[in-house]
C-alpha atoms as a PDB file:
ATOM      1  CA  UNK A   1      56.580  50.776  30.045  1.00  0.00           C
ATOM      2  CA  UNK A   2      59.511  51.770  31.581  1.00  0.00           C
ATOM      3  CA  UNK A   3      60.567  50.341  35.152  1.00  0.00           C
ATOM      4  CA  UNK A   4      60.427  52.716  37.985  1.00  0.00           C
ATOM      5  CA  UNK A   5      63.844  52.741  39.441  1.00  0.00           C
ATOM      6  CA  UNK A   6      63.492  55.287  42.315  1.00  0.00           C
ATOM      7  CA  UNK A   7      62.626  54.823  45.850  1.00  0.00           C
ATOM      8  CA  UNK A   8      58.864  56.189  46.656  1.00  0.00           C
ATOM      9  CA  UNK A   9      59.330  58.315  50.399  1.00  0.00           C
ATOM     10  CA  UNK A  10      56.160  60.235  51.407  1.00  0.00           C
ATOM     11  CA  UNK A  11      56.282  63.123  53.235  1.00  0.00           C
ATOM     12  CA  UNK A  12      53.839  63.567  55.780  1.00  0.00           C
ATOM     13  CA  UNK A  13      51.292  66.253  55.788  1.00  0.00           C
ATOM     14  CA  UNK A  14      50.319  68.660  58.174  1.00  0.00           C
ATOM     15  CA  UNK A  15      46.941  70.813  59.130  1.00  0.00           C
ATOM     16  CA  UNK A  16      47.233  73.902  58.351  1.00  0.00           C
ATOM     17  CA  UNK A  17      46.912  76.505  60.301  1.00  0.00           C
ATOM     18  CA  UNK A  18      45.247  78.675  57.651  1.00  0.00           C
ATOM     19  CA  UNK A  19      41.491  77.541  58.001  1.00  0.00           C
ATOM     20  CA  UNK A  20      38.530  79.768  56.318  1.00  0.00           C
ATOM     21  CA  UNK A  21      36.209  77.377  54.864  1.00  0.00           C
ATOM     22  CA  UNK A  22      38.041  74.937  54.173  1.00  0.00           C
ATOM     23  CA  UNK A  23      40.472  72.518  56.365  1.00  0.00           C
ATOM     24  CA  UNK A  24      44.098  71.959  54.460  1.00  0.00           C
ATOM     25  CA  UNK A  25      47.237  69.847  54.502  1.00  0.00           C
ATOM     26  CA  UNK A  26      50.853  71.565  54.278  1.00  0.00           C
ATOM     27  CA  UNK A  27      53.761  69.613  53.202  1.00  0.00           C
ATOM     28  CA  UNK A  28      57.464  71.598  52.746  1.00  0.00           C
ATOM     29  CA  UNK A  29      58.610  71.777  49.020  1.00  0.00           C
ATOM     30  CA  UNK A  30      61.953  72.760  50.527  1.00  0.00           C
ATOM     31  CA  UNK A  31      61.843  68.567  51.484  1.00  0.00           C
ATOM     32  CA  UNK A  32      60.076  67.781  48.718  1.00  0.00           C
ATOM     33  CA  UNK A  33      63.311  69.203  46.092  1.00  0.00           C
ATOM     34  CA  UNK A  34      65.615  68.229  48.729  1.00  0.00           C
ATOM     35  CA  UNK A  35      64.383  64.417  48.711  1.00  0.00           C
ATOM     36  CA  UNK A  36      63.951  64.735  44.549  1.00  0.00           C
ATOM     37  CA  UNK A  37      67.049  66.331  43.432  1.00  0.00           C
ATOM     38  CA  UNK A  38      68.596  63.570  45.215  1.00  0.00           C
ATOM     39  CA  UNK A  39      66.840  60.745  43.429  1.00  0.00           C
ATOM     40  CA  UNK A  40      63.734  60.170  44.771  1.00  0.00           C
ATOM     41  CA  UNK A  41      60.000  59.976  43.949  1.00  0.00           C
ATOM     42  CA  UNK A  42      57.951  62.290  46.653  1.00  0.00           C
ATOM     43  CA  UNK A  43      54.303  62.070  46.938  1.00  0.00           C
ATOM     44  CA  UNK A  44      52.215  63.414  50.341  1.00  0.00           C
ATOM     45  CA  UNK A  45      51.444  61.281  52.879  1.00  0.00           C
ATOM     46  CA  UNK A  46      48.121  62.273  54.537  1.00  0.00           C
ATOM     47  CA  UNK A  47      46.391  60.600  57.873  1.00  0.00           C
ATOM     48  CA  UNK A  48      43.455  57.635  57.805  1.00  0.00           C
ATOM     49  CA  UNK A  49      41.944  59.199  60.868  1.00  0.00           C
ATOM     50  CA  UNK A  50      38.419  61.037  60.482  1.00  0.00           C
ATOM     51  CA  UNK A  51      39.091  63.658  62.636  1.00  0.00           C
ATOM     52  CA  UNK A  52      42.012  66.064  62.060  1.00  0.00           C
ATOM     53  CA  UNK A  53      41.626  69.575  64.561  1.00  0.00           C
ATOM     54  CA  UNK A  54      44.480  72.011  64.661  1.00  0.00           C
ATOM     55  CA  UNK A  55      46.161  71.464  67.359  1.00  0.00           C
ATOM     56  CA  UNK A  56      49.837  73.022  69.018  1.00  0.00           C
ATOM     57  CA  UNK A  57      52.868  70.925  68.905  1.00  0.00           C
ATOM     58  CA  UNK A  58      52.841  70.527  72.656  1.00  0.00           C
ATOM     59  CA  UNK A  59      49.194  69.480  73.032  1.00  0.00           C
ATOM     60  CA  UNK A  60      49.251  66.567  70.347  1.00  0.00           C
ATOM     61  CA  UNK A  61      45.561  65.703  69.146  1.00  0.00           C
ATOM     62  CA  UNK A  62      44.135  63.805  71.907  1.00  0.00           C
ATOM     63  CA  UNK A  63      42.129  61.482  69.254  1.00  0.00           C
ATOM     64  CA  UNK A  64      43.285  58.000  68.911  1.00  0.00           C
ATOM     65  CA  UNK A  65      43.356  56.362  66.086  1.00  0.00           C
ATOM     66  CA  UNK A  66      40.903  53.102  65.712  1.00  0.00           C
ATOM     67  CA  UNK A  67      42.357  49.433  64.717  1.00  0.00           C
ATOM     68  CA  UNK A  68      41.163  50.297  61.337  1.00  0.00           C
ATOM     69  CA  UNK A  69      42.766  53.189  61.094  1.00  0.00           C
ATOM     70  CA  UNK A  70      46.335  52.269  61.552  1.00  0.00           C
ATOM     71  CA  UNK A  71      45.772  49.158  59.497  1.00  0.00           C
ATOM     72  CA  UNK A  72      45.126  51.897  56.917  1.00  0.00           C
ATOM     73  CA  UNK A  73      48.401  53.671  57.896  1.00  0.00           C
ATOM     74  CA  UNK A  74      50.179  50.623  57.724  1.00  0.00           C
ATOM     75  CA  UNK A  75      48.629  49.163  54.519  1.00  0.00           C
ATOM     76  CA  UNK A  76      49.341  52.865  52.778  1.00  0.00           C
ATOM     77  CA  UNK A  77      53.587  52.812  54.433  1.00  0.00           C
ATOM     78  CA  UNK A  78      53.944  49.109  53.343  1.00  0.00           C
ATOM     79  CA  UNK A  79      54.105  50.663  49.634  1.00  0.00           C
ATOM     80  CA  UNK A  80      56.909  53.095  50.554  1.00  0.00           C
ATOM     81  CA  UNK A  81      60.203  52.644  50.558  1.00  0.00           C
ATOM     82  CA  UNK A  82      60.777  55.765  53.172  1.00  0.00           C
ATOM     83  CA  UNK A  83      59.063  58.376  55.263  1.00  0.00           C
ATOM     84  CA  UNK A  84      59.806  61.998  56.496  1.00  0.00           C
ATOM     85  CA  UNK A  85      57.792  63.597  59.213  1.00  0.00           C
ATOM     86  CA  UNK A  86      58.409  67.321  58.334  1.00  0.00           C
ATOM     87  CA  UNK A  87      59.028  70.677  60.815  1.00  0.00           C
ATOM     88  CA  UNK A  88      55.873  73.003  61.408  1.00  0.00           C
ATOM     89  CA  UNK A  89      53.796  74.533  64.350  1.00  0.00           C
ATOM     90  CA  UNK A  90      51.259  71.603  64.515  1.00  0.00           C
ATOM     91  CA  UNK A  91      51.202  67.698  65.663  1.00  0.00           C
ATOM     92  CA  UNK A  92      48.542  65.125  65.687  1.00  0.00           C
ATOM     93  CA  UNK A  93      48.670  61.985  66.851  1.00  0.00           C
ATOM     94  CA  UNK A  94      48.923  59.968  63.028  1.00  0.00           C
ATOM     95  CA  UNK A  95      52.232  61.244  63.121  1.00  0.00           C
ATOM     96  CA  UNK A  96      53.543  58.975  66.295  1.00  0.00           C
ATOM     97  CA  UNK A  97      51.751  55.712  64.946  1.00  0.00           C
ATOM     98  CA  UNK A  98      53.480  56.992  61.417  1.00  0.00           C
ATOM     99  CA  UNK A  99      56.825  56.513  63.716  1.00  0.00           C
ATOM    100  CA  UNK A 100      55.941  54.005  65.295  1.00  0.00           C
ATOM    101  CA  UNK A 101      55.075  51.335  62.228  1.00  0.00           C
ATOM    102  CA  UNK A 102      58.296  52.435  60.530  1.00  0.00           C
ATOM    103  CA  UNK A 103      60.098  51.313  63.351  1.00  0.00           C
ATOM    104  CA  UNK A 104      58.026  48.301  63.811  1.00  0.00           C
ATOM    105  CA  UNK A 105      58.557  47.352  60.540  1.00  0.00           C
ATOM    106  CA  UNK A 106      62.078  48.918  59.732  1.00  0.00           C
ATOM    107  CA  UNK A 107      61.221  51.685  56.915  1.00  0.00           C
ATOM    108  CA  UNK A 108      63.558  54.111  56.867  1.00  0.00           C
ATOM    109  CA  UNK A 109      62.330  57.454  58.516  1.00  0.00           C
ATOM    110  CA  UNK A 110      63.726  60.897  58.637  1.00  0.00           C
ATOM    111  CA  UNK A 111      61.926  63.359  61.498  1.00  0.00           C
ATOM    112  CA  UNK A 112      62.682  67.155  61.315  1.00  0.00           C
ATOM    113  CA  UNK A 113      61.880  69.474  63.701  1.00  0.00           C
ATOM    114  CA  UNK A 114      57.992  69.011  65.164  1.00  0.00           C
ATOM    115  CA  UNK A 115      59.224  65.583  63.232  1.00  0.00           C
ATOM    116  CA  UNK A 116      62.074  65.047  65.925  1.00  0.00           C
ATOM    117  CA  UNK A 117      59.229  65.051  68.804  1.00  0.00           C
ATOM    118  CA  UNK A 118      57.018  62.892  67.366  1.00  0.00           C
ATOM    119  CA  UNK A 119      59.605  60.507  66.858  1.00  0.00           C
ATOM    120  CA  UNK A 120      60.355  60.960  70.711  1.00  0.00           C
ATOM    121  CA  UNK A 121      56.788  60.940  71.606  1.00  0.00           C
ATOM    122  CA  UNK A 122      56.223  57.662  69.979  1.00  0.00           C
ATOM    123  CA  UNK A 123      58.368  55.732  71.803  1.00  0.00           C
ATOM    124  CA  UNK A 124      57.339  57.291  74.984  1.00  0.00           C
ATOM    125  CA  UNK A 125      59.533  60.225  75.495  1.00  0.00           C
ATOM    126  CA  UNK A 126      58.753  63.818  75.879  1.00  0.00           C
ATOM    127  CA  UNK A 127      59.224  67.280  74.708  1.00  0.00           C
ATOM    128  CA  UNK A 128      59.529  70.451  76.620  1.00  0.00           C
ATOM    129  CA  UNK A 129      58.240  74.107  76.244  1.00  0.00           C
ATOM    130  CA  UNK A 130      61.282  76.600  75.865  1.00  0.00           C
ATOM    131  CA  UNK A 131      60.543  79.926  75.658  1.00  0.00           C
ATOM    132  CA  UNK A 132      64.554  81.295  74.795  1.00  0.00           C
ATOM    133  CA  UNK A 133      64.803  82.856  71.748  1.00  0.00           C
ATOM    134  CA  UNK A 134      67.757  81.567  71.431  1.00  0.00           C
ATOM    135  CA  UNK A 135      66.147  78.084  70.038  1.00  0.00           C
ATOM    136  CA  UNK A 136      63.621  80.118  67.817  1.00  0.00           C
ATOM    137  CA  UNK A 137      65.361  82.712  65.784  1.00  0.00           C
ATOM    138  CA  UNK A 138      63.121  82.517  62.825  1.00  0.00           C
ATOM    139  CA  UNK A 139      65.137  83.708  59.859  1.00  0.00           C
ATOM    140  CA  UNK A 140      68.524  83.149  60.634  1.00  0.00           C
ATOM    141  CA  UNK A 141      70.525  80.824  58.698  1.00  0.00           C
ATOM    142  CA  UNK A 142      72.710  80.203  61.984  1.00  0.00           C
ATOM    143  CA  UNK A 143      71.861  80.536  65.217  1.00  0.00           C
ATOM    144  CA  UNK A 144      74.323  78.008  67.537  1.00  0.00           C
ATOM    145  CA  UNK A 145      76.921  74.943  67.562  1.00  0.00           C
ATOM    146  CA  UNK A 146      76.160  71.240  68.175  1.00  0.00           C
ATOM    147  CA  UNK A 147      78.049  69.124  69.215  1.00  0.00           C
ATOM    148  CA  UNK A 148      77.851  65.530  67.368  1.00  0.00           C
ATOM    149  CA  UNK A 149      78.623  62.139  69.090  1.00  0.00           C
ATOM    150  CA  UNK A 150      81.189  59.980  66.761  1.00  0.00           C
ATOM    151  CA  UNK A 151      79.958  56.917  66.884  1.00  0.00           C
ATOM    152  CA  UNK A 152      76.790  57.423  65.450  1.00  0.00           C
ATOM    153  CA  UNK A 153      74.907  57.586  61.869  1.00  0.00           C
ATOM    154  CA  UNK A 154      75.016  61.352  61.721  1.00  0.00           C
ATOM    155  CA  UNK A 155      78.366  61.984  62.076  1.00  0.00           C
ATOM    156  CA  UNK A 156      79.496  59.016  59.711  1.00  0.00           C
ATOM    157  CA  UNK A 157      77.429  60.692  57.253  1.00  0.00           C
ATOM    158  CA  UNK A 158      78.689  64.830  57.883  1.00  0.00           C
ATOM    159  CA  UNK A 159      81.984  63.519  59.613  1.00  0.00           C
ATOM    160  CA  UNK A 160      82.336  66.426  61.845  1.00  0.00           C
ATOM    161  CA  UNK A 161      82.333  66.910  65.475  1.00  0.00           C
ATOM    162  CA  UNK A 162      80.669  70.374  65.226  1.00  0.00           C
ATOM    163  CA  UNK A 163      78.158  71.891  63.279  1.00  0.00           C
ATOM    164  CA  UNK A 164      76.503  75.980  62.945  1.00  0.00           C
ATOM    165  CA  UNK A 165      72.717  75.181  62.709  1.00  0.00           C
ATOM    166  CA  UNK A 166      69.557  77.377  62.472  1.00  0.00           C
ATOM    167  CA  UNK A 167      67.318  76.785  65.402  1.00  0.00           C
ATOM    168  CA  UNK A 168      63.566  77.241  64.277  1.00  0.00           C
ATOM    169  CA  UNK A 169      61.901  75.812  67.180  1.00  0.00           C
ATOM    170  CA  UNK A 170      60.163  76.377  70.896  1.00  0.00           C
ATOM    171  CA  UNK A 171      60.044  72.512  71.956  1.00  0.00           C
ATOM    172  CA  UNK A 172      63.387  71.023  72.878  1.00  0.00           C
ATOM    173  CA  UNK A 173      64.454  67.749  75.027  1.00  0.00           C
ATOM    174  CA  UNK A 174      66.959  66.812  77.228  1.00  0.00           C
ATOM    175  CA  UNK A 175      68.833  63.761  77.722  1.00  0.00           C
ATOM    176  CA  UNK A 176      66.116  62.581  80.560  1.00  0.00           C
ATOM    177  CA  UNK A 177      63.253  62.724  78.622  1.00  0.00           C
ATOM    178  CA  UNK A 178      64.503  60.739  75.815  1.00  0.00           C
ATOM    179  CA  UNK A 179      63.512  56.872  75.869  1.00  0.00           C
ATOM    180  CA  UNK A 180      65.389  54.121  73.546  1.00  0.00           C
ATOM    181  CA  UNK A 181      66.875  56.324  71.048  1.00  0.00           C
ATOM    182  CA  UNK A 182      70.880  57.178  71.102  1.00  0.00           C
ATOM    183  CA  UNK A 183      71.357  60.646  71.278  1.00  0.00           C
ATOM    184  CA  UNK A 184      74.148  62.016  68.707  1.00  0.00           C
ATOM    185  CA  UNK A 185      73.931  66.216  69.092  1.00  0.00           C
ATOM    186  CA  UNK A 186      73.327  68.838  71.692  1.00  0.00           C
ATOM    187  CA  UNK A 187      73.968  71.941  71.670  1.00  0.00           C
ATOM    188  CA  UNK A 188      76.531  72.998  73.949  1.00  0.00           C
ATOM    189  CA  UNK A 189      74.909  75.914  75.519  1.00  0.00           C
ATOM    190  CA  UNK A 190      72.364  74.417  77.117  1.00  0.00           C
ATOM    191  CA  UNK A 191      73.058  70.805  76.840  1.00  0.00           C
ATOM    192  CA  UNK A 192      69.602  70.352  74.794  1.00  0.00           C
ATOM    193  CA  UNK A 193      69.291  67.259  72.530  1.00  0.00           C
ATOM    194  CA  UNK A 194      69.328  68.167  68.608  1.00  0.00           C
ATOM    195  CA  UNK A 195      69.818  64.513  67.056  1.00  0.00           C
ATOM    196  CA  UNK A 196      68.798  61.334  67.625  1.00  0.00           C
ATOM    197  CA  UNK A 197      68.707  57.701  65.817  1.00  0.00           C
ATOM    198  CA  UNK A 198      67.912  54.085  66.745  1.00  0.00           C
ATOM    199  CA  UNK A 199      70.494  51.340  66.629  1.00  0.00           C
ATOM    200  CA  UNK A 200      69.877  47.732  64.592  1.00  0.00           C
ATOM    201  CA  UNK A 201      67.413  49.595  62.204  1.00  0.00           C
ATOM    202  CA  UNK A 202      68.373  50.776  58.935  1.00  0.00           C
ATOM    203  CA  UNK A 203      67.632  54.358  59.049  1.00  0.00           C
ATOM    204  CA  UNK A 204      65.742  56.234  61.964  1.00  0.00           C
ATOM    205  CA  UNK A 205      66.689  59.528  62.704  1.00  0.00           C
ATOM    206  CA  UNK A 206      65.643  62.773  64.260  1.00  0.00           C
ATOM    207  CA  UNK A 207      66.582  66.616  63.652  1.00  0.00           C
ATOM    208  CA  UNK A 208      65.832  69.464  66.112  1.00  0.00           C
ATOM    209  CA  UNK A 209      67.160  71.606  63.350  1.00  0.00           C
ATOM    210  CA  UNK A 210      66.251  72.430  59.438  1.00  0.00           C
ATOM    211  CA  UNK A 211      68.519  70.655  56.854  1.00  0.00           C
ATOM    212  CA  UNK A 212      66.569  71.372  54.160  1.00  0.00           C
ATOM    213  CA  UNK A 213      67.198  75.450  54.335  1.00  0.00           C
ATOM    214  CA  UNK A 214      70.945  74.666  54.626  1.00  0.00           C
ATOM    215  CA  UNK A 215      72.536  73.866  51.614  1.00  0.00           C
ATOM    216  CA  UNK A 216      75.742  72.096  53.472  1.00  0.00           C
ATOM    217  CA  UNK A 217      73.106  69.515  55.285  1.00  0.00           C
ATOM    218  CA  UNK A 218      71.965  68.244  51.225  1.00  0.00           C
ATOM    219  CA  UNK A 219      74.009  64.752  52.677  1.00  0.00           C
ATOM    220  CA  UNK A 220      71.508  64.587  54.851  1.00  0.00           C
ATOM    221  CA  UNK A 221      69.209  63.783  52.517  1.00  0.00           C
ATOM    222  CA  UNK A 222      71.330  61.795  49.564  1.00  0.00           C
ATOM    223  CA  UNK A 223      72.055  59.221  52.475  1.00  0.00           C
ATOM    224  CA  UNK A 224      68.431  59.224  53.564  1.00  0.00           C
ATOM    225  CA  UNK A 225      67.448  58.187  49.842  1.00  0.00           C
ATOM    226  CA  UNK A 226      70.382  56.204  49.442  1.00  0.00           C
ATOM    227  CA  UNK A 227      69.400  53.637  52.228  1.00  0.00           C
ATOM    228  CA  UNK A 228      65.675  54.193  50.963  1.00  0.00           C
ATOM    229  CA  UNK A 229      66.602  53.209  47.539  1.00  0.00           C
ATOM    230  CA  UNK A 230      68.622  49.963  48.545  1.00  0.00           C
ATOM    231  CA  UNK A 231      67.004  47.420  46.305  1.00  0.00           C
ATOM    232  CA  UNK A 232      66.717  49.523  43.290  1.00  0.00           C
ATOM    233  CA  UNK A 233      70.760  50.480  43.520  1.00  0.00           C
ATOM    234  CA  UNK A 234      70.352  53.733  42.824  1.00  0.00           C
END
């Protein structure tokens, strides 16, 4: 049989918000090709929790998961070698213990978007309604700058000091609400954080906006599988 040389990284799924008679999980294939053509094996990464309720990004599901539960989540992320919590309208609460037992236990984790909150969220922080349209201009390939800190991850891996994003989002954070993590990016118009990582870990980092639709941000992702793929030398 021949030896699997790839690292595994699950993305996480999301409830839909398309619900007739059934109840269904989402997961990006935009991530999914992103992660792959880069050298990874993808599967879907679904909760251990019984009950899974749409729910908006700012509400969170208010169910919390049992001990058994997140022994399941951590039994299930033990056999990957990487994680990404993906962008979309809805957030439950399997997604901040997903954060926080990657951190825990140092699995490399990539959070993009509604991803980039829950990473917040799970060490304590908080995210903010923002009605501007300025930060949710669906569509465009580029809506604003960002401004990237040099001594951090992120700009090590893009090496530039300023970056044209899309901005695909109504939840943003500034610097005060932001516990443990450094932050790397804001955008210069209204100071609002758009990366974030955590020192002495070997790769956690958050996105406000959507790599995987810009094809200058694929680094993003070869790095991300690069660390995840470590001890296979890929």
């Amino acid at each position: 049989m021949k030896k699997l040389n790839k690292p595994i990284i699950g993305i996480v799924g999301k409830p839909s918000m398309n619900i007739d008679m059934w109840h269904y999980m989402e997961i990006v294939d935009d991530i999914r090709f992103a992660l792959e053509k880069n050298g990874a094996l993808v599967i879907g990464l679904l909760p251990t929790d019984k009950k899974i309720d749409f729910k908006l990004d700012e509400e969170t599901d208010n169910y919390i998961l049992t001990n058994e539960e997140k022994e399941d989540l951590e039994n299930i992320l033990s056999k990957l070698d990487g994680v990404v919590l993906e962008g979309g309208l809805v957030s439950n609460q399997y997604e901040e213990e997903i954060a926080r037992i990657c951190i825990k236990k140092d699995i490399p984790i990539l959070g993009i978007c509604s991803g980039f909150n829950n990473l917040i969220r799970a060490l304590g922080g908080y995210v903010r309604m923002n009605s501007n349209i300025f930060h949710n201009q669906f569509g465009a390939k580029i809506a604003h700058e960002v401004n990237l800190i040099e001594n951090s991850k992120l700009f090590s891996i893009l090496k530039k000091k300023k970056l044209t994003v899309n901005s695909i989002h109504t939840y943003t954070a500034m610097e005060e609400d932001i516990k443990e993590y450094n932050i790397v990016a804001k955008c210069p118009v209204d100071n609002t954080v758009e990366a974030i990582e955590l020192e002495n870990k070997r790769f956690v980092m958050g996105i406000k906006w959507h790599p995987e639709l810009m094809e200058n941000m694929n680094i993003i992702f070869a790095e991300f599988v690069e660390e995840c793929g470590k001890k296979y030398n890929i």
